[in-house]
N, C-alpha and C. Protein backbone atom coordinates (compact mmCIF):
# COMPACT_ATOMS: atom_id res chain seq x y z
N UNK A 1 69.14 98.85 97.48
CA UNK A 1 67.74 98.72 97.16
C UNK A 1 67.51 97.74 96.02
N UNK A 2 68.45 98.03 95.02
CA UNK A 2 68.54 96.78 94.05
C UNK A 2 68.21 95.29 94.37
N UNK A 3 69.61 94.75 95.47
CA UNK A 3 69.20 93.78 95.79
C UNK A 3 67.85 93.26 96.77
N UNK A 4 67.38 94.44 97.27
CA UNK A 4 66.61 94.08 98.23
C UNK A 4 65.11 93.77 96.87
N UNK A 5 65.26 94.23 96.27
CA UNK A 5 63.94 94.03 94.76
C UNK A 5 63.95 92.94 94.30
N UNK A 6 65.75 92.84 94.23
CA UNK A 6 66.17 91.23 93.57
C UNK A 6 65.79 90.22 94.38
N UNK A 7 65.61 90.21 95.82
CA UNK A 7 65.16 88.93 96.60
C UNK A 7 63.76 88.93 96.82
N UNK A 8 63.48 90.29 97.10
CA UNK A 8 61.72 90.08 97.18
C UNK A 8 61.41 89.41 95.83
N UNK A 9 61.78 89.53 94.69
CA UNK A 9 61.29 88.91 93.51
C UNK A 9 61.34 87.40 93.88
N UNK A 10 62.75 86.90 93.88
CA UNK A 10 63.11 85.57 93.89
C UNK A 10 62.20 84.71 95.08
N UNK A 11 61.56 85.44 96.33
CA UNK A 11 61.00 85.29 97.11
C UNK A 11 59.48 84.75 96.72
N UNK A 12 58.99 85.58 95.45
CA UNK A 12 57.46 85.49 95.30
C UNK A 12 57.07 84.22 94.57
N UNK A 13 56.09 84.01 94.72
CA UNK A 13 55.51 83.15 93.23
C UNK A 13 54.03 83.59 92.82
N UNK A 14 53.73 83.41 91.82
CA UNK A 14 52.84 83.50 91.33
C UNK A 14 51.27 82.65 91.01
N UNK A 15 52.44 81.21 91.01
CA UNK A 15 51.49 79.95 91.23
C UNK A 15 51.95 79.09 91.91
N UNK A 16 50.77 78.03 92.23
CA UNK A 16 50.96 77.09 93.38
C UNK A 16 52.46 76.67 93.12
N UNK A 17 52.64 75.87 91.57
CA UNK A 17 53.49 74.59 91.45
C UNK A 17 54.96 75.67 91.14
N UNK A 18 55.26 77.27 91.75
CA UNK A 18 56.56 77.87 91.61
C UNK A 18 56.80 78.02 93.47
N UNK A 19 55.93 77.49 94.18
CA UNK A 19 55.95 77.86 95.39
C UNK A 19 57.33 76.62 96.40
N UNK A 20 58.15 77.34 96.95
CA UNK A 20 59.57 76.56 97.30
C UNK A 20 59.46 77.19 98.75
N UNK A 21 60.59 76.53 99.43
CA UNK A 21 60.74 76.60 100.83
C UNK A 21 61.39 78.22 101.04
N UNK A 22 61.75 78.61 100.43
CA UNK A 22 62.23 80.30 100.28
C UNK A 22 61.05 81.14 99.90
N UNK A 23 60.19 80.59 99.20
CA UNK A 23 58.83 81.57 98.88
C UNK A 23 58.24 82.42 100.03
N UNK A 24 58.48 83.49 99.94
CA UNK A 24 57.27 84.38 101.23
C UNK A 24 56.70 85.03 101.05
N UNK A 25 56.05 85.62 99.18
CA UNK A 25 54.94 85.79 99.04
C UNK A 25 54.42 85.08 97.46
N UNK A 26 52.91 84.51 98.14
CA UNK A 26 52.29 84.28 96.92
C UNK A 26 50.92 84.87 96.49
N UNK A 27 51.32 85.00 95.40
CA UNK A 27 49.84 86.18 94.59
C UNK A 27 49.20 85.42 93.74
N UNK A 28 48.31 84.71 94.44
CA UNK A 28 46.82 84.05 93.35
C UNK A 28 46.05 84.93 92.99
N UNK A 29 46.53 86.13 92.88
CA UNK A 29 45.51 87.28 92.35
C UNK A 29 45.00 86.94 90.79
N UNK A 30 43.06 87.03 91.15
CA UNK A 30 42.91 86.46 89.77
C UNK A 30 43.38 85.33 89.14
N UNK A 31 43.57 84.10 89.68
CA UNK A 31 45.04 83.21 89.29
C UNK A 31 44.15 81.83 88.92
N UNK A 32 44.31 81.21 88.11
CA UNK A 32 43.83 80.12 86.75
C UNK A 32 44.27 79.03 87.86
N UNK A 33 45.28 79.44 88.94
CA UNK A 33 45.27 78.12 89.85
C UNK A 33 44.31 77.60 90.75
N UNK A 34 43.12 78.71 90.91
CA UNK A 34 42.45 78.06 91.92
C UNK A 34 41.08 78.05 90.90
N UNK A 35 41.41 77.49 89.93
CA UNK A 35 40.16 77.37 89.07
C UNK A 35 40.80 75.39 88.68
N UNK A 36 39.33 74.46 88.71
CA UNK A 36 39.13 73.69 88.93
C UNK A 36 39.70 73.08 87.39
N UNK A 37 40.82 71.93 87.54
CA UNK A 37 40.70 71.11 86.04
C UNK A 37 40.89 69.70 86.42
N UNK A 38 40.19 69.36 87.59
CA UNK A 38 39.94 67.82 87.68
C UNK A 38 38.92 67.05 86.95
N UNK A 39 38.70 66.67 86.15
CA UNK A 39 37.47 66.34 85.48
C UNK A 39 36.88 64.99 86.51
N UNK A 40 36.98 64.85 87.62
CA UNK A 40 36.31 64.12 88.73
C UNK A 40 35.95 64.56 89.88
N UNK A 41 35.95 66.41 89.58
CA UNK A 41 35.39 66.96 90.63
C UNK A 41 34.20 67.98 89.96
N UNK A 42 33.30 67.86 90.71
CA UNK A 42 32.17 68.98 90.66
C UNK A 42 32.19 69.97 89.88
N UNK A 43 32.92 70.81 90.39
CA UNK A 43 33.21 72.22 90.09
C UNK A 43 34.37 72.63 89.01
N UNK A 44 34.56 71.05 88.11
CA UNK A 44 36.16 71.64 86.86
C UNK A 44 35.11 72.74 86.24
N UNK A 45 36.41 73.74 86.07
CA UNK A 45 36.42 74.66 85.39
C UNK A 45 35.74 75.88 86.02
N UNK A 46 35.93 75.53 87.32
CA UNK A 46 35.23 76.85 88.35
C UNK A 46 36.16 77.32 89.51
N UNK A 47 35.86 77.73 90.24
CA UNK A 47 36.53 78.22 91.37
C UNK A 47 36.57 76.67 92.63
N UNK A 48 37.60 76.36 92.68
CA UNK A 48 37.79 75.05 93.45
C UNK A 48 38.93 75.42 94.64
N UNK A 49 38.58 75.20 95.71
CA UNK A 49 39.90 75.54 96.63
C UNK A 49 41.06 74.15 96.82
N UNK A 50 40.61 72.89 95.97
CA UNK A 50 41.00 72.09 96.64
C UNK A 50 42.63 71.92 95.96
N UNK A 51 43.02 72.52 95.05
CA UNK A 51 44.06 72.73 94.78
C UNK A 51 45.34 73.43 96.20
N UNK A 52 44.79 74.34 96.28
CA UNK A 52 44.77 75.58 97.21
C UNK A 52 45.02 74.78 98.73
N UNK A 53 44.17 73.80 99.01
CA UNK A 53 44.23 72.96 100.35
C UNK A 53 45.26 71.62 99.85
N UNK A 54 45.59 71.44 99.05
CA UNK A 54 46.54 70.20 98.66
C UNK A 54 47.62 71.09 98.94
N UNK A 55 47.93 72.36 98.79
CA UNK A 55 49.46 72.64 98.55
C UNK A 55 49.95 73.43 99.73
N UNK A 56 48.84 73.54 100.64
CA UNK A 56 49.01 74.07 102.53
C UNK A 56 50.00 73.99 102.74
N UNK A 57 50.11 72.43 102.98
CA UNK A 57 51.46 72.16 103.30
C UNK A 57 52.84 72.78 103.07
N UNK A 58 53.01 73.17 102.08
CA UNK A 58 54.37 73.48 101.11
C UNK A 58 54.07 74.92 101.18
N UNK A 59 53.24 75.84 101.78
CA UNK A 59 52.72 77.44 101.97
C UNK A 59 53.31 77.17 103.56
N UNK A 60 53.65 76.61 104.43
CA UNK A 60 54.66 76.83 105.61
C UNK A 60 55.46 78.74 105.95
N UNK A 61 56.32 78.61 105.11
CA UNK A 61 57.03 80.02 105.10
C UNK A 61 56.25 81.17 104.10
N UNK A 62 54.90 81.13 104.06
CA UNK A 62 54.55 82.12 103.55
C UNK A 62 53.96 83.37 104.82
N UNK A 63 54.11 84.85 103.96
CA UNK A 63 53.93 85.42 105.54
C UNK A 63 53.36 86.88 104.58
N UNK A 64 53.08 86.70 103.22
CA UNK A 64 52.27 87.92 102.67
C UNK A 64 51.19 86.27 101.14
N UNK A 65 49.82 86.75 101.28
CA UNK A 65 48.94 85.66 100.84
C UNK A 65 48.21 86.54 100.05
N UNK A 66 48.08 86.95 98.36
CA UNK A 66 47.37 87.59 98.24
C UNK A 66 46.24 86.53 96.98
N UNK A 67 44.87 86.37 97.19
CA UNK A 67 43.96 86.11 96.87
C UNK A 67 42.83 86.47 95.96
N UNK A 68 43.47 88.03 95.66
CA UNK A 68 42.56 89.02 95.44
C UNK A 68 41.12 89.05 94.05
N UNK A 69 40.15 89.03 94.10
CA UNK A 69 39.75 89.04 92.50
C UNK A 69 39.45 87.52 91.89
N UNK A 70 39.33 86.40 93.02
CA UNK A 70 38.84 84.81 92.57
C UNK A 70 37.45 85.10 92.34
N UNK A 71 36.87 85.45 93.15
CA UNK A 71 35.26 84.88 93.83
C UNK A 71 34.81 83.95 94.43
N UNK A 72 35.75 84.32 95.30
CA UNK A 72 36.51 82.87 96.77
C UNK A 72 34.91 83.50 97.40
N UNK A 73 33.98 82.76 97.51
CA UNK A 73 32.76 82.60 98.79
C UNK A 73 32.80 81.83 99.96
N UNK A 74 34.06 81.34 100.37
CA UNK A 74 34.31 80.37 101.19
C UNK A 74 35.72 80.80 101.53
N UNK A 75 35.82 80.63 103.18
CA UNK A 75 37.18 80.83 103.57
C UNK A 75 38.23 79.47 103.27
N UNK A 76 39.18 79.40 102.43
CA UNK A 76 40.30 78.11 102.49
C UNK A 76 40.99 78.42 104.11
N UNK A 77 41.48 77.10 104.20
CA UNK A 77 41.88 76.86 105.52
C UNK A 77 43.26 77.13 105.58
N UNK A 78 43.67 78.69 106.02
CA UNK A 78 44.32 79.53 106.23
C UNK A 78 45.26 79.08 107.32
N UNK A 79 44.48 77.96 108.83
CA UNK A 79 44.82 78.56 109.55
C UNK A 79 46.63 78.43 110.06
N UNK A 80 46.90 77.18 109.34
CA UNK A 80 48.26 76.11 109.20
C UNK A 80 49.21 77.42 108.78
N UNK A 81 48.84 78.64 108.56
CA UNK A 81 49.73 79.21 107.76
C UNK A 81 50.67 80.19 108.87
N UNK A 82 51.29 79.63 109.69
CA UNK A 82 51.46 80.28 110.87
C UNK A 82 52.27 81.34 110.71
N UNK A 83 52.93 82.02 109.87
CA UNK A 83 54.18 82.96 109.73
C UNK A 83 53.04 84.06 108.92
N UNK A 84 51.99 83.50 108.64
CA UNK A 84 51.30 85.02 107.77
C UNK A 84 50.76 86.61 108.80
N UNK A 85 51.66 87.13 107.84
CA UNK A 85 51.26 88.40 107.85
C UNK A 85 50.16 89.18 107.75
N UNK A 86 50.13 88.96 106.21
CA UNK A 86 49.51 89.86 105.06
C UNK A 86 48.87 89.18 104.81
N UNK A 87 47.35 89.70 104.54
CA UNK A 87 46.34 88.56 103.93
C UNK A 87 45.51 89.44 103.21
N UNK A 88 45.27 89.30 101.31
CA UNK A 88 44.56 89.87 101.09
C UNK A 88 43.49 89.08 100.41
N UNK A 89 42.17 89.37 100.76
CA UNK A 89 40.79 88.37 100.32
C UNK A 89 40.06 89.89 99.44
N UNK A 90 40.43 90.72 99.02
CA UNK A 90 39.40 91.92 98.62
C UNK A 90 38.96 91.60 96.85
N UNK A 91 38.35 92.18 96.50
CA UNK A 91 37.40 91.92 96.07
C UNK A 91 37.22 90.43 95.20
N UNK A 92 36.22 89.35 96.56
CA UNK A 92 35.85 88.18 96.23
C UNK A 92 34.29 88.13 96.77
N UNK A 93 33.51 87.43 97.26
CA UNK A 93 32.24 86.98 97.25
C UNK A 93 32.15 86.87 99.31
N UNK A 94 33.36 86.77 99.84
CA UNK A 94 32.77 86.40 101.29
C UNK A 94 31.92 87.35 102.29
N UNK A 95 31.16 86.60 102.52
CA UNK A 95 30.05 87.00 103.81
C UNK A 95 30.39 87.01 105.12
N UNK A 96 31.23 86.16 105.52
CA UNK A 96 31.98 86.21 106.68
C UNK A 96 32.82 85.97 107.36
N UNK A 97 33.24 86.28 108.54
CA UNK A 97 34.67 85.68 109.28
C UNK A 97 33.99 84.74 109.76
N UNK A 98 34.79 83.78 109.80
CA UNK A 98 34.89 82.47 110.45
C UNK A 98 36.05 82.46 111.77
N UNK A 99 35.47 82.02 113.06
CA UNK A 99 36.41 82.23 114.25
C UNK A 99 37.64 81.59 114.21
N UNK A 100 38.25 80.56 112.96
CA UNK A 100 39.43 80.40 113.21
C UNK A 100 40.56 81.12 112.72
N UNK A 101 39.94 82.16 112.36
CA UNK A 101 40.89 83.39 111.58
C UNK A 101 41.68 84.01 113.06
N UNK A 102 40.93 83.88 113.95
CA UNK A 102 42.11 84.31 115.18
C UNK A 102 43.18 83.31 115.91
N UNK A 103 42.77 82.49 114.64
CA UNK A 103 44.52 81.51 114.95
C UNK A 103 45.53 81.86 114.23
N UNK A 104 44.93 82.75 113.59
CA UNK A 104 46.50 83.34 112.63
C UNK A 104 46.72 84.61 113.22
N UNK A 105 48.03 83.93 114.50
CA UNK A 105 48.92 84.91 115.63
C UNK A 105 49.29 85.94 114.72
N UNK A 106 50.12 85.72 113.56
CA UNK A 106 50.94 86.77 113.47
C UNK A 106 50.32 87.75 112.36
N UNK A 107 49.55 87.47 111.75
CA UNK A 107 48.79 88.48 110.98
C UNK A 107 48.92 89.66 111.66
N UNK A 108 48.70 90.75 110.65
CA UNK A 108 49.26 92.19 110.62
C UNK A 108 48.23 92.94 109.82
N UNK A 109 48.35 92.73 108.56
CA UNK A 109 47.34 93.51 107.87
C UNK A 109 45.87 92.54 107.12
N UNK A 110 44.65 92.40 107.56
CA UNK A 110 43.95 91.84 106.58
C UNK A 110 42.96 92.38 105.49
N UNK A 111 42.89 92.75 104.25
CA UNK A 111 42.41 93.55 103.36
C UNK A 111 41.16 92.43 102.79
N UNK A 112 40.18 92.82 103.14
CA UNK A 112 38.58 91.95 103.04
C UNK A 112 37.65 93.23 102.35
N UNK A 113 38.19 94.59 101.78
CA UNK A 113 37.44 95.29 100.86
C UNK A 113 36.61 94.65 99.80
N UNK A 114 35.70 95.13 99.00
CA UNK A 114 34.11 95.02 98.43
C UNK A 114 34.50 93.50 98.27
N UNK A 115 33.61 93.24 99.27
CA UNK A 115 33.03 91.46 99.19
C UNK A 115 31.72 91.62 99.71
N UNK A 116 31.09 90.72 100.31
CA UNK A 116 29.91 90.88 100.47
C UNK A 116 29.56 90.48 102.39
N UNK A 117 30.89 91.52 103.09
CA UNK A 117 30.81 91.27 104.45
C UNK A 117 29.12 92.39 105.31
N UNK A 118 28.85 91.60 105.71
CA UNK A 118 27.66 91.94 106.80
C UNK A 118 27.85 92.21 108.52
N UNK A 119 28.44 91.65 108.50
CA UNK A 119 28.77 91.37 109.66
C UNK A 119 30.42 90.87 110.29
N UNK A 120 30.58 91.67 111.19
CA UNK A 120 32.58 91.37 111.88
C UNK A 120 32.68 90.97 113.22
N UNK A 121 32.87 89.74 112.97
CA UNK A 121 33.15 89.77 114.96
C UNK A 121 34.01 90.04 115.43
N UNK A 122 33.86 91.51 116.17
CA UNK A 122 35.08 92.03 116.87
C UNK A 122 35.64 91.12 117.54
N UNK A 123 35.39 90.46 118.21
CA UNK A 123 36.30 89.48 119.12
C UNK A 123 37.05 88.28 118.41
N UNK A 124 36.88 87.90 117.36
CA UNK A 124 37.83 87.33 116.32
C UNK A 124 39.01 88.15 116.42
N UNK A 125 38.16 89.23 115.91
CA UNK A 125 39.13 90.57 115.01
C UNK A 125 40.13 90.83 116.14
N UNK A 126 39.70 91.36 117.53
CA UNK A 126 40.62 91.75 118.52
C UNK A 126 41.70 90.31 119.69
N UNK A 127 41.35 89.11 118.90
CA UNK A 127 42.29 88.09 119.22
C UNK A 127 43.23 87.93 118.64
N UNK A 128 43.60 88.66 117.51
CA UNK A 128 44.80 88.60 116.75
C UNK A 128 45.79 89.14 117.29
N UNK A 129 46.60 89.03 118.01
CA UNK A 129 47.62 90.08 118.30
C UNK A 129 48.41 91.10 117.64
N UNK A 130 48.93 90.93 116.92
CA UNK A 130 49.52 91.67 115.92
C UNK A 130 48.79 92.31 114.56
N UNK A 131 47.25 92.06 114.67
CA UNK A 131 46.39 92.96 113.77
C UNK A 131 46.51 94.23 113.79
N UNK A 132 47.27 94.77 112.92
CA UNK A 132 46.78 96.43 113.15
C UNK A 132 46.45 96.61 111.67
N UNK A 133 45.87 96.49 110.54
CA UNK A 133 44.99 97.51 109.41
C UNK A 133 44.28 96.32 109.13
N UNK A 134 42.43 96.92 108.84
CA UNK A 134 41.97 95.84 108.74
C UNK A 134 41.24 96.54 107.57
N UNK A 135 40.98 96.10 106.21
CA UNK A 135 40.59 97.43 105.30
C UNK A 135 39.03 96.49 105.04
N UNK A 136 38.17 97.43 105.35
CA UNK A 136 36.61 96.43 104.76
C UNK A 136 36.41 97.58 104.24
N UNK A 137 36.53 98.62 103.17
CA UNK A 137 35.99 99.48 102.28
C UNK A 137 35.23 98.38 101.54
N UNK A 138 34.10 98.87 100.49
CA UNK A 138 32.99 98.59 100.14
C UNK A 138 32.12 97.34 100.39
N UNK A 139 31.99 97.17 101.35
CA UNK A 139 31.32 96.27 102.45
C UNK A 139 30.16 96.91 102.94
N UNK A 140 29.02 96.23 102.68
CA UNK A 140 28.04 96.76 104.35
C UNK A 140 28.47 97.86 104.88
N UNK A 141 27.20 98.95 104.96
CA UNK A 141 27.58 100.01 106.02
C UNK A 141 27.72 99.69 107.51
N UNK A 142 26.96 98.64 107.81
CA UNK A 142 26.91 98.08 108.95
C UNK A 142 28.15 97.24 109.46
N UNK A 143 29.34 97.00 108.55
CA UNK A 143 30.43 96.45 108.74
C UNK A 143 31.49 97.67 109.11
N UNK A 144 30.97 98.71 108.86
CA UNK A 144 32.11 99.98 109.08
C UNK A 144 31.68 100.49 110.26
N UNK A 145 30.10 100.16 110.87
CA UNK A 145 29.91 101.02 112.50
C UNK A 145 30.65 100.16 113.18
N UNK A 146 30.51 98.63 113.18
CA UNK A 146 30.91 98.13 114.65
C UNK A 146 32.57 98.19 114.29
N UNK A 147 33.37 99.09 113.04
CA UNK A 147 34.92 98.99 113.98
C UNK A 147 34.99 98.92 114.62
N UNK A 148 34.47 100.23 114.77
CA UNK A 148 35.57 101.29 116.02
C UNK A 148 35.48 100.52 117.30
N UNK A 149 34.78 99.49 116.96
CA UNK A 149 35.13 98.73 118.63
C UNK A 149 36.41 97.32 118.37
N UNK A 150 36.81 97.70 117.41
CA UNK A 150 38.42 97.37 117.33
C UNK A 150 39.75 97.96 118.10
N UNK A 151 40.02 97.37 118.39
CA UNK A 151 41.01 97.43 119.93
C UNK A 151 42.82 98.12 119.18
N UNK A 152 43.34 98.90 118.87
CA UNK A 152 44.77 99.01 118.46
C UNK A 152 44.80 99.00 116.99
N UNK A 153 44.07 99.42 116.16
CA UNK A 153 44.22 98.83 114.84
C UNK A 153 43.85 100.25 113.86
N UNK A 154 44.30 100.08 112.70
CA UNK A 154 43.83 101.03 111.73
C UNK A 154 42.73 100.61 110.80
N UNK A 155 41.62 101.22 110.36
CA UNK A 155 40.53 100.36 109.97
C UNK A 155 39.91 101.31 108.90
N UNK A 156 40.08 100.96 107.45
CA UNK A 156 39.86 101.65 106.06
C UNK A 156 38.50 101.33 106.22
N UNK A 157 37.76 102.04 106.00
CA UNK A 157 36.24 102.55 105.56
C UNK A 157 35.85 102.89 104.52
C-alpha cells in the first residue's frame, strides 16, 4: 500500500508547468494557475482558461481532472482529453453542459455539484459509455427531477 501512495503521489501534479508524460492526476483545485498574468490579455489577474488550453496538449495521459473551486463559467475544451476518467467541475459558476462532453468515451465519474446548473441533457449524459456517478448536489431542483432518466448510473442529489 506504501508503494501504491508512493506512485499515486509521483503521478499527480498540482500545476500546469509540474505536469509530465507520467502525470495522471491533476488538481487545479482553487489553483493561481488558471488565474490570468498576461498583461496583454483582458482578463490578467482573473480567471483565464487560456493557460489551461495552451497546456491540452501535454494533459494527453491524464485520466482524474480536478477543477474544483475556480469560478470556471465556461466549459475549457476537455474534449482532447481522451483517457479521462474523473472529472471534477463542483463548486464553480457553470450553467451548462455543452454536447461535446459526450466525446469524453471514457469518463466514469463527473462531479458538477453547487454551480449554477439548470438544466442536463440526458442524452449528452447517456452517450458516455462508461458514466456511472454523476453528482449535481446543490444545483437547481429542476436538475435533480430529470435524472432519473439517466440510463446505468449513480446520481447524488
Amino acid at each position: 500500500r506504501m508503494v501504491d501512495a508512493r506512485v499515486r503521489s509521483l503521478c499527480t501534479a498540482r500545476s500546469i508547468r509540474h505536469v509530465n508524460s507520467s502525470t495522471r492526476v491533476l488538481d487545479l483545485s482553487n489553483s493561481p494557475d488558471l488565474i490570468c498574468d498576461n498583461l496583454m490579455c483582458a482578463k490578467v489577474g482573473e480567471l483565464c482558461l487560456c493557460r489551461f488550453a495552451i497546456a491540452l496538449p501535454k494533459l494527453h495521459n491524464i485520466t482524474d481532472l480536478r477543477l474544483r473551486a475556480n469560478g470556471i463559467d465556461r466549459w475549457p475544451e476537455l474534449w482532447r482529453l481522451e483517457k479521462l476518467q474523473r472529472l471534477d467541475l463542483s463548486d464553480n459558476r457553470i450553467h451548462d453542459l455543452p454536447p461535446e462532453l459526450s466525446r469524453l468515451r471514457a469518463l466514469e465519474e463527473l462531479n458538477l455539484s453547487r454551480n449554477l446548473l439548470s438544466h442536463i441533457p440526458i442524452n449528452t449524459l447517456n452517450a458516455i459509455p462508461h458514466l456511472r456517478v454523476v453528482d449535481v448536489r446543490g444545483n437547481e431542483a429542476a436538475v435533480s427531477q430529470r435524472l432519473s432518466e439517466l440510463l446505468n448510473m449513480a446520481v447524488l442529489t
